[in-house]
C-alpha atoms as a PDB file:
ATOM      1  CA  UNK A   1       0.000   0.000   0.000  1.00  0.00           C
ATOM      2  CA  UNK A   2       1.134   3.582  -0.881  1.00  0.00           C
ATOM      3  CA  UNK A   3      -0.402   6.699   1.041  1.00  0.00           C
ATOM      4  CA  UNK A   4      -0.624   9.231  -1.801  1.00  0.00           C
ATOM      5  CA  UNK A   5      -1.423  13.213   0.213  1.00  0.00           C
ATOM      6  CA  UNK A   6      -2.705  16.055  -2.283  1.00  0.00           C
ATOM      7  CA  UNK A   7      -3.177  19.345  -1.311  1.00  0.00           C
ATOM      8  CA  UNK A   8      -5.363  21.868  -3.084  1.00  0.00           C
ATOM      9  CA  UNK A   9      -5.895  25.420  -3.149  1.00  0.00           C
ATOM     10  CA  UNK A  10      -9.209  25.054  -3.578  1.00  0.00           C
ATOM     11  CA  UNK A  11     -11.862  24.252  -0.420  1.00  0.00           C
ATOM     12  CA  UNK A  12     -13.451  21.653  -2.612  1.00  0.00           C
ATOM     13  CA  UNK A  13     -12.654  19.335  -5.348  1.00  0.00           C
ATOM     14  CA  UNK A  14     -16.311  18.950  -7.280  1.00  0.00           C
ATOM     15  CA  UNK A  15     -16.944  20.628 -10.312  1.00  0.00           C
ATOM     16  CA  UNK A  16     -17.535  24.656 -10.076  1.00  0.00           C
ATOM     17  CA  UNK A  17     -20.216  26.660 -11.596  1.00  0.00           C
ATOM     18  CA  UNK A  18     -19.220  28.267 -14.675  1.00  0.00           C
ATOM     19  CA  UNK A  19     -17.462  24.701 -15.962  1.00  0.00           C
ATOM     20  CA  UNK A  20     -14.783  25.081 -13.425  1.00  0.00           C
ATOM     21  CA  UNK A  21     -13.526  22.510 -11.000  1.00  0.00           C
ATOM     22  CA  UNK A  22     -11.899  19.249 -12.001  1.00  0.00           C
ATOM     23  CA  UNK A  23     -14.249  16.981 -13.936  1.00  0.00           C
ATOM     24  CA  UNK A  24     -11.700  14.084 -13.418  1.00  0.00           C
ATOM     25  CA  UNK A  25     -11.054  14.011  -9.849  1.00  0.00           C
ATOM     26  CA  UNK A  26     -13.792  11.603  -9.066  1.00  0.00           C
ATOM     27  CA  UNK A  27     -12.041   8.932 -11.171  1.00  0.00           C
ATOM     28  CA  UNK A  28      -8.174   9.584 -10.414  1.00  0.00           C
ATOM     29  CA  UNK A  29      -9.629   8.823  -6.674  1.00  0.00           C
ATOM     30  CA  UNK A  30     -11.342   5.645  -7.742  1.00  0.00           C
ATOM     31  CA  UNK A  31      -8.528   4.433  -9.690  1.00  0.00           C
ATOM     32  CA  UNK A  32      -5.949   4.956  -6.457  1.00  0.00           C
ATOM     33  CA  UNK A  33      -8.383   3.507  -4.136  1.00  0.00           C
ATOM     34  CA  UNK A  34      -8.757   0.493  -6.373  1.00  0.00           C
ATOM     35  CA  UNK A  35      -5.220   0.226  -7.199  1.00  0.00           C
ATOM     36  CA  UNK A  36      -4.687  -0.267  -2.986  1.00  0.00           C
ATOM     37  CA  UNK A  37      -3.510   3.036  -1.790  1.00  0.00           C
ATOM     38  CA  UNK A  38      -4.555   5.094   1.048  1.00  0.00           C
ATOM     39  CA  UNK A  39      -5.552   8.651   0.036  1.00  0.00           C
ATOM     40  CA  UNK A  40      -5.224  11.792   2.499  1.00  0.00           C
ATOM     41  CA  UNK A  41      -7.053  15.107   1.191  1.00  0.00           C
ATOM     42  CA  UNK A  42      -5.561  18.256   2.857  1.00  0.00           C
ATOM     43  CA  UNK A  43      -8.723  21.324   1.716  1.00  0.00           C
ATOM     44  CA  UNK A  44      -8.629  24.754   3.089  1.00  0.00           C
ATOM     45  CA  UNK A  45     -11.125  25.790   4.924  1.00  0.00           C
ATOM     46  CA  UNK A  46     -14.524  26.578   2.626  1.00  0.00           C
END
């Protein structure tokens, strides 16, 4: 198992209004988590 930690800028990860945000995020998540890692999410506050 691998811990993998991101950190964003941003206070959430779902896509914005206005076709921001980060349409893939959802499945780069799913793909670690089924690969075996361990994922740590570090948000600022919202």
């Amino acid at each position: 198992m691998t811990r993998i930690l991101v950190l964003s800028t941003w206070p959430a990860l779902y896509p914005m209004a206005g076709g921001g945000g980060t349409p893939i995020e959802g499945d780069m998540f799913a793909a670690f988590l089924a690969a075996g890692h361990e994922v740590d999410l570090v948000l600022p506050p919202s």
